[in-house]
Protein backbone atom coordinates (compact mmCIF):
# COMPACT_ATOMS: atom_id res chain seq x y z
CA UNK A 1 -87.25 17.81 105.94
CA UNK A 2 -89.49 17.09 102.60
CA UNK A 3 -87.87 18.00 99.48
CA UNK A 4 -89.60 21.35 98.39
CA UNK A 5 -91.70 19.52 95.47
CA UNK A 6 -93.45 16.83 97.86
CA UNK A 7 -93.93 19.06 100.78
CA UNK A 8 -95.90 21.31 98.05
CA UNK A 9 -98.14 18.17 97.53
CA UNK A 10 -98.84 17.38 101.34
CA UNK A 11 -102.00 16.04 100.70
CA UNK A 12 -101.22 13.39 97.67
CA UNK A 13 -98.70 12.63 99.65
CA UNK A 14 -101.32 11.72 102.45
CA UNK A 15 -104.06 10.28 100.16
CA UNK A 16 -101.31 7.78 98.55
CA UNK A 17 -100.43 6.57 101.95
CA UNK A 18 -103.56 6.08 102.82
CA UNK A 19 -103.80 3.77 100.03
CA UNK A 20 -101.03 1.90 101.29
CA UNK A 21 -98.87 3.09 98.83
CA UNK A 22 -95.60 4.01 101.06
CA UNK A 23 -96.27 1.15 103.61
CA UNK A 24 -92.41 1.38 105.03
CA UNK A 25 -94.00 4.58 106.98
CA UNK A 26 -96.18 4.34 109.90
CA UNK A 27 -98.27 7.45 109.28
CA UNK A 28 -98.97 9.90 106.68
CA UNK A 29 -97.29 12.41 107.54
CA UNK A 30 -93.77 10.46 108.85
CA UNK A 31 -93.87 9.96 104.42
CA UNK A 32 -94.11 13.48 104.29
CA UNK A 33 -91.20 13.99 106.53
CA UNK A 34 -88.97 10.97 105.12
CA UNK A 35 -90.39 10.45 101.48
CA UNK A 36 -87.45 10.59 98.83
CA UNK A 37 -88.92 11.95 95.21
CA UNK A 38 -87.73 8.48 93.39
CA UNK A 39 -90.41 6.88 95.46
CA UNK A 40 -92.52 9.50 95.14
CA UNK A 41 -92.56 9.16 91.64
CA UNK A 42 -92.75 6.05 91.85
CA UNK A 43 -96.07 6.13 93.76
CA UNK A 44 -97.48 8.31 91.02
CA UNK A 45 -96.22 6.23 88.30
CA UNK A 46 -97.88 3.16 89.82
CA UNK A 47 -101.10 5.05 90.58
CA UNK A 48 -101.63 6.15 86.67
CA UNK A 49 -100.79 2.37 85.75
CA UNK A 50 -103.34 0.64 87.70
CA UNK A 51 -106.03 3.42 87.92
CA UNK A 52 -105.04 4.74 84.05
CA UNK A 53 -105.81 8.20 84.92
CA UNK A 54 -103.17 10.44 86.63
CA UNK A 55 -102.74 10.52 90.17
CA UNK A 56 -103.91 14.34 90.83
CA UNK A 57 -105.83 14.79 94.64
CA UNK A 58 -109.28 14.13 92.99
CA UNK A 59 -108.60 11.00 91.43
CA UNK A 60 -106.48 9.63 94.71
CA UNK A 61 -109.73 10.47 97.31
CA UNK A 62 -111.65 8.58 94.83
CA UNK A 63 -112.17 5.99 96.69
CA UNK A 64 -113.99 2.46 96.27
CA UNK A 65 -113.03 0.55 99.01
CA UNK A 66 -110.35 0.73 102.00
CA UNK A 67 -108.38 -1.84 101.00
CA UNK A 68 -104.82 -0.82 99.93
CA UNK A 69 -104.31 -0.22 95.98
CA UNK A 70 -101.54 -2.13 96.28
CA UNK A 71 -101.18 -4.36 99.06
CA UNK A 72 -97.12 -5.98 100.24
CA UNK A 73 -96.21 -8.43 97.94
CA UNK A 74 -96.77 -11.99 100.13
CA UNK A 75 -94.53 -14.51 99.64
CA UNK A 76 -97.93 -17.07 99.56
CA UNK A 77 -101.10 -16.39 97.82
CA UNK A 78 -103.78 -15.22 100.57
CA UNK A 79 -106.64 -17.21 101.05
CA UNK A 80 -108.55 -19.43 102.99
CA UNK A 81 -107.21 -22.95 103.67
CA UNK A 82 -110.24 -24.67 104.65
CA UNK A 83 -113.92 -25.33 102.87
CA UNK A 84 -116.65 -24.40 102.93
CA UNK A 85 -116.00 -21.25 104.85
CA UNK A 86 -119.36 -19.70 106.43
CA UNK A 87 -120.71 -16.42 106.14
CA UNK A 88 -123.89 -14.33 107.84
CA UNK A 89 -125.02 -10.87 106.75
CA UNK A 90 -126.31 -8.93 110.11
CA UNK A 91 -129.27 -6.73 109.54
CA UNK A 92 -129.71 -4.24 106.37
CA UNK A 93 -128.42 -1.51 105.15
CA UNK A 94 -129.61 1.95 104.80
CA UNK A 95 -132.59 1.74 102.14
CA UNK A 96 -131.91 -2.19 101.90
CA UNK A 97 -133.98 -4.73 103.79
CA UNK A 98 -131.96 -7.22 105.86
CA UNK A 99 -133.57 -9.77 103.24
CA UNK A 100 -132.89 -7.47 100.51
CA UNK A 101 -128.72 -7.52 101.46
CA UNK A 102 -128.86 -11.27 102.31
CA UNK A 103 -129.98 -12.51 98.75
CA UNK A 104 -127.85 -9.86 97.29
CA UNK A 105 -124.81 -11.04 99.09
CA UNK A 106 -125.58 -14.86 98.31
CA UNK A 107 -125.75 -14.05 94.06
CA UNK A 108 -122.76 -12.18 94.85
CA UNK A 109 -120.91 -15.21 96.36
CA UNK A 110 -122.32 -17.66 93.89
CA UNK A 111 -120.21 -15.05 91.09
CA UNK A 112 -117.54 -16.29 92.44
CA UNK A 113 -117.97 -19.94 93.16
CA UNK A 114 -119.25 -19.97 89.39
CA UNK A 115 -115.59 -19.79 88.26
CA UNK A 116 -113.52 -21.51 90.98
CA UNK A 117 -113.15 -23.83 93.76
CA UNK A 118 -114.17 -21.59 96.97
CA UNK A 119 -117.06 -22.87 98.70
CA UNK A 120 -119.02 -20.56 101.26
CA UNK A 121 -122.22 -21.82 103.20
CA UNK A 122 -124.53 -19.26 104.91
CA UNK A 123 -124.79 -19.72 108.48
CA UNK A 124 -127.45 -18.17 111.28
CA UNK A 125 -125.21 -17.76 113.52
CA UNK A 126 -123.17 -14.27 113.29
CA UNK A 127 -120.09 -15.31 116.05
CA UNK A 128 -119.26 -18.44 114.21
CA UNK A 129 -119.02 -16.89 110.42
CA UNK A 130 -115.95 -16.54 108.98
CA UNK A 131 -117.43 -13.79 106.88
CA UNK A 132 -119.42 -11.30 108.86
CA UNK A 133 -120.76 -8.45 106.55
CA UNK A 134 -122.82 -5.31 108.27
CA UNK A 135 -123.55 -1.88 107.84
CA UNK A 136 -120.67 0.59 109.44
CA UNK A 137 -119.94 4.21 109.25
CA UNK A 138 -117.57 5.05 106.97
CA UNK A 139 -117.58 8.21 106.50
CA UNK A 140 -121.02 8.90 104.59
CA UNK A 141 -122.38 8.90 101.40
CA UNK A 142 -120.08 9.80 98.61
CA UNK A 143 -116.95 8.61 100.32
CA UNK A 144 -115.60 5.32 101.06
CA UNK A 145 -118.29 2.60 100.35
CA UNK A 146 -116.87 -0.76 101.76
CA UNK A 147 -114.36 -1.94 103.29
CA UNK A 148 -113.09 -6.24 103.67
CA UNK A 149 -110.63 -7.42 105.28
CA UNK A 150 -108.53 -10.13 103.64
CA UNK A 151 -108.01 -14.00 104.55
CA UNK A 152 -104.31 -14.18 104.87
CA UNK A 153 -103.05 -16.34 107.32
CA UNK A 154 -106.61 -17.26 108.79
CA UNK A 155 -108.41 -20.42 110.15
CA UNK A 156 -111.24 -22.31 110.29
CA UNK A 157 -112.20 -20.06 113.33
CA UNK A 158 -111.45 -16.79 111.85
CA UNK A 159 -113.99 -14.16 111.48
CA UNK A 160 -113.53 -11.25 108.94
CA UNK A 161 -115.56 -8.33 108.84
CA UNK A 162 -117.35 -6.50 105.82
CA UNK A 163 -118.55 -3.29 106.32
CA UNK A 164 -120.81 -1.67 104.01
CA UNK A 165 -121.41 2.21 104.27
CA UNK A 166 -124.64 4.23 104.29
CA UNK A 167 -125.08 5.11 100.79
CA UNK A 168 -127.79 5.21 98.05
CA UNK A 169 -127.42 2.03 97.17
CA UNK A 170 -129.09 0.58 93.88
CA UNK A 171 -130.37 -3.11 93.94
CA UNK A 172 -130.55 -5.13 91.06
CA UNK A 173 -133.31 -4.47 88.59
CA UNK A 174 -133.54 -1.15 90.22
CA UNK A 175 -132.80 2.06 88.37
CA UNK A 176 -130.51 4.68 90.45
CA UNK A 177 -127.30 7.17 90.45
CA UNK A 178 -126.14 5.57 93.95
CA UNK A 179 -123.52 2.94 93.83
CA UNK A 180 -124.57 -1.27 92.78
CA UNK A 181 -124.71 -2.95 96.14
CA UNK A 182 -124.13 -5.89 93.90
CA UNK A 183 -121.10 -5.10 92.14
CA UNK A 184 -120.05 -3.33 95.08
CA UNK A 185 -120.14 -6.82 96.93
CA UNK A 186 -119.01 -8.80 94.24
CA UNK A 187 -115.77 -6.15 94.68
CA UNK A 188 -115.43 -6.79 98.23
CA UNK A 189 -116.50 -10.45 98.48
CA UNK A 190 -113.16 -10.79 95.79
CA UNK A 191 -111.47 -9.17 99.10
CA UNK A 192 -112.83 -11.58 101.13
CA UNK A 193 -111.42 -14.61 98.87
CA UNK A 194 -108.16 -13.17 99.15
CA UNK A 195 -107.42 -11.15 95.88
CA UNK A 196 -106.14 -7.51 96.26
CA UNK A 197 -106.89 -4.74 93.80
CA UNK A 198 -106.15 -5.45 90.26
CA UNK A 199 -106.13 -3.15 87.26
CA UNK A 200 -108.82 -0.95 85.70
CA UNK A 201 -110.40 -3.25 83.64
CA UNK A 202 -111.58 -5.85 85.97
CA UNK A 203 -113.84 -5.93 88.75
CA UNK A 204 -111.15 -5.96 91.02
CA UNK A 205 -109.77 -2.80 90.44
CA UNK A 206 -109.47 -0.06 93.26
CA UNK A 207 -112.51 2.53 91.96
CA UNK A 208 -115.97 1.39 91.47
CA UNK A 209 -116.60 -0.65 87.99
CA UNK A 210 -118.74 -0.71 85.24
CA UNK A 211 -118.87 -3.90 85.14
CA UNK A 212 -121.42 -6.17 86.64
CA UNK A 213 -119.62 -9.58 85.90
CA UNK A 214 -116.04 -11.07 86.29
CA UNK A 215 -113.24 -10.20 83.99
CA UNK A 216 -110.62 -12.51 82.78
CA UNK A 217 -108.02 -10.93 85.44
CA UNK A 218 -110.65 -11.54 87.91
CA UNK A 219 -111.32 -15.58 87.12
CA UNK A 220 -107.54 -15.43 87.15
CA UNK A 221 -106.74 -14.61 89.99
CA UNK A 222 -109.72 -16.60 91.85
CA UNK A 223 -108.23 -20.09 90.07
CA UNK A 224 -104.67 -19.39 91.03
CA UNK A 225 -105.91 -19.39 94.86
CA UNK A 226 -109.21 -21.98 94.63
CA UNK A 227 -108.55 -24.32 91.42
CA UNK A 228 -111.41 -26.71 90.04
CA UNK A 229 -110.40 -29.28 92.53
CA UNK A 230 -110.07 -27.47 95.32
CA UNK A 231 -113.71 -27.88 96.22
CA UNK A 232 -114.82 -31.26 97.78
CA UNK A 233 -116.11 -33.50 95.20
CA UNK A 234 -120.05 -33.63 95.42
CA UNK A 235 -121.53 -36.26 96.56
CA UNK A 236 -123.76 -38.32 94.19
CA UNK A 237 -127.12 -37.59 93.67
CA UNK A 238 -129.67 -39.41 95.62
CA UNK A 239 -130.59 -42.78 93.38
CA UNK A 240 -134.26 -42.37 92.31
CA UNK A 241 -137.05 -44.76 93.23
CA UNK A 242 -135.99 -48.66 91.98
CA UNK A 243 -139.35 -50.67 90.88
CA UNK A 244 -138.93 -54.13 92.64
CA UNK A 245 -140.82 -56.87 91.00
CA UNK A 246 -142.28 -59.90 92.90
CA UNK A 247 -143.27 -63.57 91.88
CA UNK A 248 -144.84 -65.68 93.93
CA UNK A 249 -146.53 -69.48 94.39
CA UNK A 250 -148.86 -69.95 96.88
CA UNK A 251 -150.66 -73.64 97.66
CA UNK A 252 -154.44 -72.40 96.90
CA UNK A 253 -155.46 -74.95 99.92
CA UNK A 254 -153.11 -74.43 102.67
CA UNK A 255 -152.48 -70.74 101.79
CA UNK A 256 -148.65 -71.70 102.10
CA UNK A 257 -145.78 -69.87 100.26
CA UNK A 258 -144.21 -72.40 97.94
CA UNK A 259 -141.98 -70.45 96.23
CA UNK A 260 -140.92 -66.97 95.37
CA UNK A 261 -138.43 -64.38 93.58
CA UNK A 262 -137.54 -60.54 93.25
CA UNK A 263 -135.59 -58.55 91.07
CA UNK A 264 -132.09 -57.26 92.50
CA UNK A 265 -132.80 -60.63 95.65
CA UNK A 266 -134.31 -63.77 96.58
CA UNK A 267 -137.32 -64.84 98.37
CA UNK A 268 -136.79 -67.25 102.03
CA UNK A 269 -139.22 -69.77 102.52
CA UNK A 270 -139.16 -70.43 106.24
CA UNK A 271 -140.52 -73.51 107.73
């Protein structure tokens, strides 16, 4: 039986689980049943920390993506363990051209490989991508707006999805009161490295930012898991056009090649 004070917030109780914050319970309501008020407390406690508001119902159902707030601490750092790993955006989104969420997607990946080592490469082929983003239902406009799952323990041959919900989404350069698409994928493409939330304050964190750029908890985070040399080294540039220069002594009679010589090699005189 809940202890009278939780059972009088049923629903917090719900909307924290929901948020992975009581993940020893497999449903919402078995932590209503079984939820002690230390951890309770906890919860809330750790809510107002990384969201810095309190955690009333409101602020909980606020909601920017479906990835946990707080995901179970890992023993390793999730990410990916090859490069470069692929990626394909499948159609548009409502109000966004299929070009329109491509491009946006690509400057949102090319955030992140500005201040690490991860490497992604587009690829036309949707079944072989690691990273598969596409519109989904997720419950509407005003609700969730994405959703990413996360990298740990995948392969070479894994394929994640990103699902991106039907909402008045505002491209860049455009003026709007619906949601960034691009900060919204630079959020979730963060997912998609690896990196869980982090705290208000970066772009990481679980409620939709104000910012349009990585924050210094952000960078972090992507360097711990992709450092500067993680990526290949590139190969060197293609050598421009040499200018070869040819002498040459010709017997004005015969029309014979007496002698000859290049720059960077040698000129054979043959018989």
């Amino acid at each position: 039986m809940a202890e009278a004070f939780i059972a009088q917030r049923a629903r917090l109780v719900n909307l924290l689980w929901g948020r992975g914050y009581f993940p020893a319970y497999a449903s919402g309501a078995q932590a209503l049943e079984l939820l002690d008020r230390p951890t309770f407390d906890s919860a809330l406690a750790d809510f107002s920390t990384l969201n810095n508001r309190d955690a009333t119902e409101e602020a909980v159902e606020f909601r920017f993506c479906l990835q946990p707030d707080r995901s179970p601490l890992r023993r390793q750092l999730c990410r990916w363990k090859h490069s470069p790993v692929t990626w394909h955006t499948e159609g548009g989104l409502e109000g966004v051209s299929p070009s329109d969420f491509k491009t946006t997607a690509s400057d949102a990946f090319h955030v992140w490989m500005a201040v690490c080592g991860w490497r992604v490469v587009y690829t036309q082929n949707p079944k072989s991508a690691n990273i598969w983003l596409h519109a989904a239902n997720l419950g509407g406009p005003g609700d969730v707006l994405a959703d990413q799952q996360l990298p740990c323990s995948a392969g070479p041959s894994a394929r994640l999805e990103g699902r991106y919900d039907g909402e008045n989404w505002v491209l860049p350069g455009q003026a709007g009161n619906g949601p960034s698409l691009r900060t919204t994928l630079i959020h979730e493409l963060g997912h998609a490295a690896g990196i869980d939330h982090g705290p208000q304050g970066s772009i990481m964190a679980p409620t939709l930012s104000k910012f349009s750029e990585l924050q210094a908890w952000d960078i972090g985070e992507a360097l711990k898991r992709y450092p500067a040399h993680f990526a290949p080294p590139a190969p060197p540039p293609a050598p421009g056009q040499a200018r070869i220069r040819l002498s040459a002594e010709w017997d004005a009679v015969t029309g014979k090649l007496l002698s000859g010589a290049m720059t960077g090699g040698r000129v054979t005189i043959l018989g």
